[in-house]
Protein backbone atom coordinates (compact mmCIF):
# COMPACT_ATOMS: atom_id res chain seq x y z
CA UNK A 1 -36.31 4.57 8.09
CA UNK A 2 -37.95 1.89 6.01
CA UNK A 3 -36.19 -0.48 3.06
CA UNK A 4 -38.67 1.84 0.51
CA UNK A 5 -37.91 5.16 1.90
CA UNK A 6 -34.01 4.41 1.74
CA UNK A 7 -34.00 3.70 -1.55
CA UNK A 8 -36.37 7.27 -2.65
CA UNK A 9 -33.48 8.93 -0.87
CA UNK A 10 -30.59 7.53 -3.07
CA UNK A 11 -32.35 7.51 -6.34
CA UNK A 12 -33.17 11.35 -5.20
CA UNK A 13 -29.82 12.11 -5.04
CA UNK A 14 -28.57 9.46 -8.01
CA UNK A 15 -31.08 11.73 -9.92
CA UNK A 16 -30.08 14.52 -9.24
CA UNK A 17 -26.29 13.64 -10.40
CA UNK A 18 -27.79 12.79 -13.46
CA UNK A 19 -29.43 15.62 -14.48
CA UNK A 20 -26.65 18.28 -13.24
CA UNK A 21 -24.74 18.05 -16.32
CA UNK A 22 -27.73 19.32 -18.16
CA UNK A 23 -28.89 22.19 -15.51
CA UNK A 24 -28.70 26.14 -16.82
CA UNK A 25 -26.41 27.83 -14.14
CA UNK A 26 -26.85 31.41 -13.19
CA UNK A 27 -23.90 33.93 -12.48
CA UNK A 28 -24.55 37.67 -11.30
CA UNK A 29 -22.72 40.42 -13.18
CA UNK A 30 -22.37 43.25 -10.58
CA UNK A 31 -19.95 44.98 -12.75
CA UNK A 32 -21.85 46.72 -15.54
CA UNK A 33 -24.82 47.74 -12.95
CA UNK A 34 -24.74 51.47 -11.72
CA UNK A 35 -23.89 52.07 -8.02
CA UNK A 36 -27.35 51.89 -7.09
CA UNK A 37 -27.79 48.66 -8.41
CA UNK A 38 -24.47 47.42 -7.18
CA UNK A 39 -25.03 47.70 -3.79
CA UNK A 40 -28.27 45.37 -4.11
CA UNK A 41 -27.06 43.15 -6.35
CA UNK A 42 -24.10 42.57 -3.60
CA UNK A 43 -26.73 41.85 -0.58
CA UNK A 44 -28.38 39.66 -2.80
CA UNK A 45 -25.67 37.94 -3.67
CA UNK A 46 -24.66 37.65 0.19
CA UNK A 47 -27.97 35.83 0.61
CA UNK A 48 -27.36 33.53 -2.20
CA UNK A 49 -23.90 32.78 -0.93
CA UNK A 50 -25.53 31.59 2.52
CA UNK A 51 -28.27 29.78 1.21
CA UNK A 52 -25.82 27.93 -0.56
CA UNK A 53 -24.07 27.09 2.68
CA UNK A 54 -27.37 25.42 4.06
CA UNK A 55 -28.43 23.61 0.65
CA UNK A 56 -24.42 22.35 1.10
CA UNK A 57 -25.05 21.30 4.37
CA UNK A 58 -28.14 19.76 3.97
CA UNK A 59 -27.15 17.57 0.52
CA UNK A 60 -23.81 16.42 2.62
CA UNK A 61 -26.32 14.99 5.58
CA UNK A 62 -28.78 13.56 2.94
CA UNK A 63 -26.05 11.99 1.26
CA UNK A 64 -24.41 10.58 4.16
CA UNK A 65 -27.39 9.16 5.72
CA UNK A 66 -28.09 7.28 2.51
CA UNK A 67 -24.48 5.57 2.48
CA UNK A 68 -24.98 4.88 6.00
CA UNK A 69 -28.17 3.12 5.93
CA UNK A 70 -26.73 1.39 2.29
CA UNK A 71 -23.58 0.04 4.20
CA UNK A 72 -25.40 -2.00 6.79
CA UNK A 73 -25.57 -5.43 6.46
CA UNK A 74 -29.57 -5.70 7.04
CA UNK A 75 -30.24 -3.15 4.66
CA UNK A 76 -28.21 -4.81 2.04
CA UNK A 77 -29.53 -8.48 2.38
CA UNK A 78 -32.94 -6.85 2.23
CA UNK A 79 -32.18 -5.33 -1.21
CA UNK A 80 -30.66 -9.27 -2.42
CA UNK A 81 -33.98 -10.34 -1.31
CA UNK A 82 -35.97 -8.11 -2.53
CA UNK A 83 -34.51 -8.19 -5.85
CA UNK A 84 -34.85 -11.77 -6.24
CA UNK A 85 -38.24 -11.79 -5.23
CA UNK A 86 -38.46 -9.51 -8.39
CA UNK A 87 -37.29 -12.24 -10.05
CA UNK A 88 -39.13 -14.82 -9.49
CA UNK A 89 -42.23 -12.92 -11.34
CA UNK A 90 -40.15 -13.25 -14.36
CA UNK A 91 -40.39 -17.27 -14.91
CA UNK A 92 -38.52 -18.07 -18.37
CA UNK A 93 -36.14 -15.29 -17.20
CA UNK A 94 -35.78 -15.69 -13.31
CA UNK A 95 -32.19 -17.77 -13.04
CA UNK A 96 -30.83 -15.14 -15.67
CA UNK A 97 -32.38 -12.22 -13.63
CA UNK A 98 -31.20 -13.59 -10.27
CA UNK A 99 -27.47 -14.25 -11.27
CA UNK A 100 -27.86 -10.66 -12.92
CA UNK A 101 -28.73 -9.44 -9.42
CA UNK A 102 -25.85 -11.47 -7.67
CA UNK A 103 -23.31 -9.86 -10.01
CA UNK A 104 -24.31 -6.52 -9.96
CA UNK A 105 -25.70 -6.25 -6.33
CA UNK A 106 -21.89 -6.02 -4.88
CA UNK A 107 -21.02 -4.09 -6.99
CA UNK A 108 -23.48 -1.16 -6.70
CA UNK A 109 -22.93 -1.39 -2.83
CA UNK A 110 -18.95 -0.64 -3.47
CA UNK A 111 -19.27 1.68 -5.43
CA UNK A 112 -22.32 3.39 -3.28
CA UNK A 113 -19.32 3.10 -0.14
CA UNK A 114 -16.79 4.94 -2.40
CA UNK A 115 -19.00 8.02 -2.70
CA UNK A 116 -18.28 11.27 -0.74
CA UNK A 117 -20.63 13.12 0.71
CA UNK A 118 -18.36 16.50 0.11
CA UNK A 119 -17.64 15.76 -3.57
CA UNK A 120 -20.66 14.34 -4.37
CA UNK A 121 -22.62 17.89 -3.47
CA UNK A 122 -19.84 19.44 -5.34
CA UNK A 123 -20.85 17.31 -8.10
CA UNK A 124 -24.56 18.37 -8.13
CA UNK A 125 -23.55 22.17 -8.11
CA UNK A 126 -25.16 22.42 -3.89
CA UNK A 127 -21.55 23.08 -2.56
CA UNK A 128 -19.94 25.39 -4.87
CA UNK A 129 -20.29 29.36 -3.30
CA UNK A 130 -18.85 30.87 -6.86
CA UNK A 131 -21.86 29.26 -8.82
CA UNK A 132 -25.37 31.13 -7.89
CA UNK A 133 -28.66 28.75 -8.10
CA UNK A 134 -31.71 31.02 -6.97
CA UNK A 135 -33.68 29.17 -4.86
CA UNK A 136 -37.46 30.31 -3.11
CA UNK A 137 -37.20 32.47 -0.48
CA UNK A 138 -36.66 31.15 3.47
CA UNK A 139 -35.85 28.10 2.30
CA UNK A 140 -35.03 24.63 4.49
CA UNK A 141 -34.68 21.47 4.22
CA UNK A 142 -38.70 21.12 3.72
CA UNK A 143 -39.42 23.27 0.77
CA UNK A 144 -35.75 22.32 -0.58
CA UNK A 145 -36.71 18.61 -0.36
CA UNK A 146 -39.70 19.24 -2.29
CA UNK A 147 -38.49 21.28 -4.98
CA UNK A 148 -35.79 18.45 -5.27
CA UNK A 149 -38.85 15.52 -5.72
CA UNK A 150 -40.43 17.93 -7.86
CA UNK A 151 -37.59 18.23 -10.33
CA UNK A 152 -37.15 14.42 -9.98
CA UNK A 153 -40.88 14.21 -10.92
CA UNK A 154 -40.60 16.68 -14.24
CA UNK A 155 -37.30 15.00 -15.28
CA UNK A 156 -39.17 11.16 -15.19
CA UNK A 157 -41.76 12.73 -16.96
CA UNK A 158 -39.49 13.67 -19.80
CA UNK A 159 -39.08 10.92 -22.86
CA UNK A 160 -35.75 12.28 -23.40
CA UNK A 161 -34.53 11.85 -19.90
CA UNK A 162 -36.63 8.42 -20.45
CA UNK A 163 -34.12 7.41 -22.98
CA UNK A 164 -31.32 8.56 -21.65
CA UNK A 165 -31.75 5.81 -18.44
CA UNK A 166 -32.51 2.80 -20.77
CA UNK A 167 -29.60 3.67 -22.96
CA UNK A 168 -27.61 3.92 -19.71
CA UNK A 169 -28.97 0.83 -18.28
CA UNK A 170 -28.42 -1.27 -22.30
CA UNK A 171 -24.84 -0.11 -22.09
CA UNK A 172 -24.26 -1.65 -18.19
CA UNK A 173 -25.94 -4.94 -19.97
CA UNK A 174 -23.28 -5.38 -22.75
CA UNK A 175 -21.07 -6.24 -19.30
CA UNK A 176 -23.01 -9.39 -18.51
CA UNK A 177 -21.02 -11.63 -21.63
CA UNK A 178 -23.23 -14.94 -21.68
CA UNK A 179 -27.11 -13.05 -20.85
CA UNK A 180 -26.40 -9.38 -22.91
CA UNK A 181 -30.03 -9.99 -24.79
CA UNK A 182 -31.81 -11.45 -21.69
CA UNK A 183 -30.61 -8.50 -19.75
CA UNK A 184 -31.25 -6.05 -22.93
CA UNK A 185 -35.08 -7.17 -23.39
CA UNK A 186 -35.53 -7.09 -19.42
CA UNK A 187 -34.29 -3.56 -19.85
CA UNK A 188 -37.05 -2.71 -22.27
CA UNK A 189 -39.95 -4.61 -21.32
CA UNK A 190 -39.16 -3.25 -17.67
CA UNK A 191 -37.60 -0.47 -17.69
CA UNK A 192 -40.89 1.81 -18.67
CA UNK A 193 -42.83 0.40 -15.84
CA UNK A 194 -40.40 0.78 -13.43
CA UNK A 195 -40.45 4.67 -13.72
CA UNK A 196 -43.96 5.02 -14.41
CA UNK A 197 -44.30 3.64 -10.94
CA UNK A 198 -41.78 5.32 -9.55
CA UNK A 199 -43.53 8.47 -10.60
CA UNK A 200 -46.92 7.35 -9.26
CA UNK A 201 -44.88 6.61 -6.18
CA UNK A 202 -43.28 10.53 -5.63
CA UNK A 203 -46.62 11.80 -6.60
CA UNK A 204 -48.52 9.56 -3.65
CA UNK A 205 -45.86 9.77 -0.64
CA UNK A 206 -44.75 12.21 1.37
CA UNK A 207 -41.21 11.10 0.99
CA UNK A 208 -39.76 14.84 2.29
CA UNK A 209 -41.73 13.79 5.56
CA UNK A 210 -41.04 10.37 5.34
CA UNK A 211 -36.87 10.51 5.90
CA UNK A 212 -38.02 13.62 8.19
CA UNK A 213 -36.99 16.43 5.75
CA UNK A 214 -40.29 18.35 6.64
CA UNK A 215 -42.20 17.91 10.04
CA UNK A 216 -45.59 15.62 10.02
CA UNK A 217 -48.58 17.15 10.83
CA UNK A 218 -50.36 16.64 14.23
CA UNK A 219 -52.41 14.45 12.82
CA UNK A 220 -50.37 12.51 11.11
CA UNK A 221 -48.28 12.11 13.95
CA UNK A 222 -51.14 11.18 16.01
CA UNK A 223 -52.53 8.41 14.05
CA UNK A 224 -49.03 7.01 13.59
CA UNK A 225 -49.21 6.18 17.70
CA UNK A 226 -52.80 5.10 17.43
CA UNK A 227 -51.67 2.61 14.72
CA UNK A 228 -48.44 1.74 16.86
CA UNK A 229 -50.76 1.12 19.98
CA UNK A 230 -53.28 -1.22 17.79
C-alpha cells in the first residue's frame, strides 16, 4: 500500500472520530408495536445486530492495518520527508515549518501507537450491538467503504465542519511557545487548500479499491500488469 493511500485510510477513520459526536443515533422501540409488528421489528433488529458484527469487524481490521503500516520505520521517515519537502515551498516560513514538523511528527506517531483498534470502533459507534445504525442492504466492506468516503466527502464540504478543523488545528498551535503566529497564519493560509484538495482527491481515486476494500475491475487489474511489465 502506497505512502498516499496510508494516509486516506487514517484520515478516514480520524474523520470519522470526529464527526461521531455529532451523528443522530437510531434505537428501535419494539414495545409499543402490536404483535404483528413485533415479530418484524425483532428479525429486523436481528439483522441489524449482525450487520453490526461485520461493520465491527471490518473498522477493527481497517484500523489496525493503519497503525501497522504508521508504526514502521519506512513509513514514518517517509512522512518526516515528505513534510519537510512541504516546507521548503514555504521560504520566509520553512525553518519555522520544519521544526514545527520535528516537534509534532513524534508525537502524532505515539499517540497513533496508543490507539486501539477495539475502543477506537467503540468510539465511532461500529462496535456497539445496543446502538442500531441502518445501513444499505447486503452490505460489505465495498459499499461500507464507500458510504464511509462519501460521508467524509459531505462533512469536508461543510463550512461548519470547515471551522471546526482550523479551530482545532489554532488551538494545537498555542502549544508551539516561540512560533504560535507563524504556526496560526500557516493554519489559515493553508489550511483551506489542504481540504479542498483533499476533497478533489476522494472525489478522483478509488481509495475503497485502492487499500483493497472493494475488488478492481478486470481491467483495471489488467492494465496494472501491463504497466508492471513496461
Amino acid at each position: 500500500m502506497c505512502l498516499r493511500m496510508r494516509f486516506m485510510l487514517l484520515l478516514m477513520l480520524v474523520i470519522s472520530c470526529t464527526c461521531a459526536n455529532a451523528r443522530n443515533l437510531v434505537t428501535l422501540d419494539i414495545m409499543v408495536m402490536p404483535m404483528d409488528y413485533k415479530t418484524q421489528s425483532e428479525n429486523r433488529m436481528s439483522e441489524s445486530i449482525a450487520r453490526k458484527e461485520e461493520s465491527c469487524t471490518l473498522c477493527e481490521e481497517f484500523t489496525s492495518q493503519a497503525i501497522y503500516y504508521l508504526g514502521e520505520n519506512e513509513t514514518q521517515i517517509e512522512i518526516v520527508n515528505t513534510l519537510h519537502q512541504a516546507c521548503s515551498r514555504l521560504h520566509s516560513f520553512e525553518k519555522q515549518c520544519v521544526l514545527l514538523v520535528d516537534y509534532y511528527a513524534p508525537l502524532f506517531f505515539m499517540e497513533i501507537a496508543t490507539i486501539r483498534p477495539e475502543q477506537f470502533c467503540e468510539k465511532v459507534n461500529l462496535c456497539e450491538k445496543i446502538v442500531l445504525v441502518p445501513l444499505p442492504k447486503h452490505d460489505d466492506a465495498c459499499t461500507i467503504c464507500h458510504h464511509a468516503v462519501v460521508e467524509i466527502i459531505t462533512k469536508l464540504k461543510d463550512p461548519d465542519t470547515e471551522l471546526e478543523i482550523i479551530e482545532m488545528l489554532l488551538k494545537g498551535c498555542n502549544k508551539v511557545e516561540n512560533f504560535v503566529q507563524q504556526c496560526k497564519r500557516l493554519v489559515f493560509q493553508y489550511g483551506p487548500l489542504i481540504m479542498a484538495n483533499l476533497v478533489k482527491f476522494l472525489e478522483t481515486t478509488d481509495v475503497c479499491t485502492s487499500i483493497h476494500a472493494c475488488k478492481a475491475s478486470r481491467e483495471v487489474v489488467v492494465r496494472s500488469e501491463f504497466l508492471a511489465v513496461a
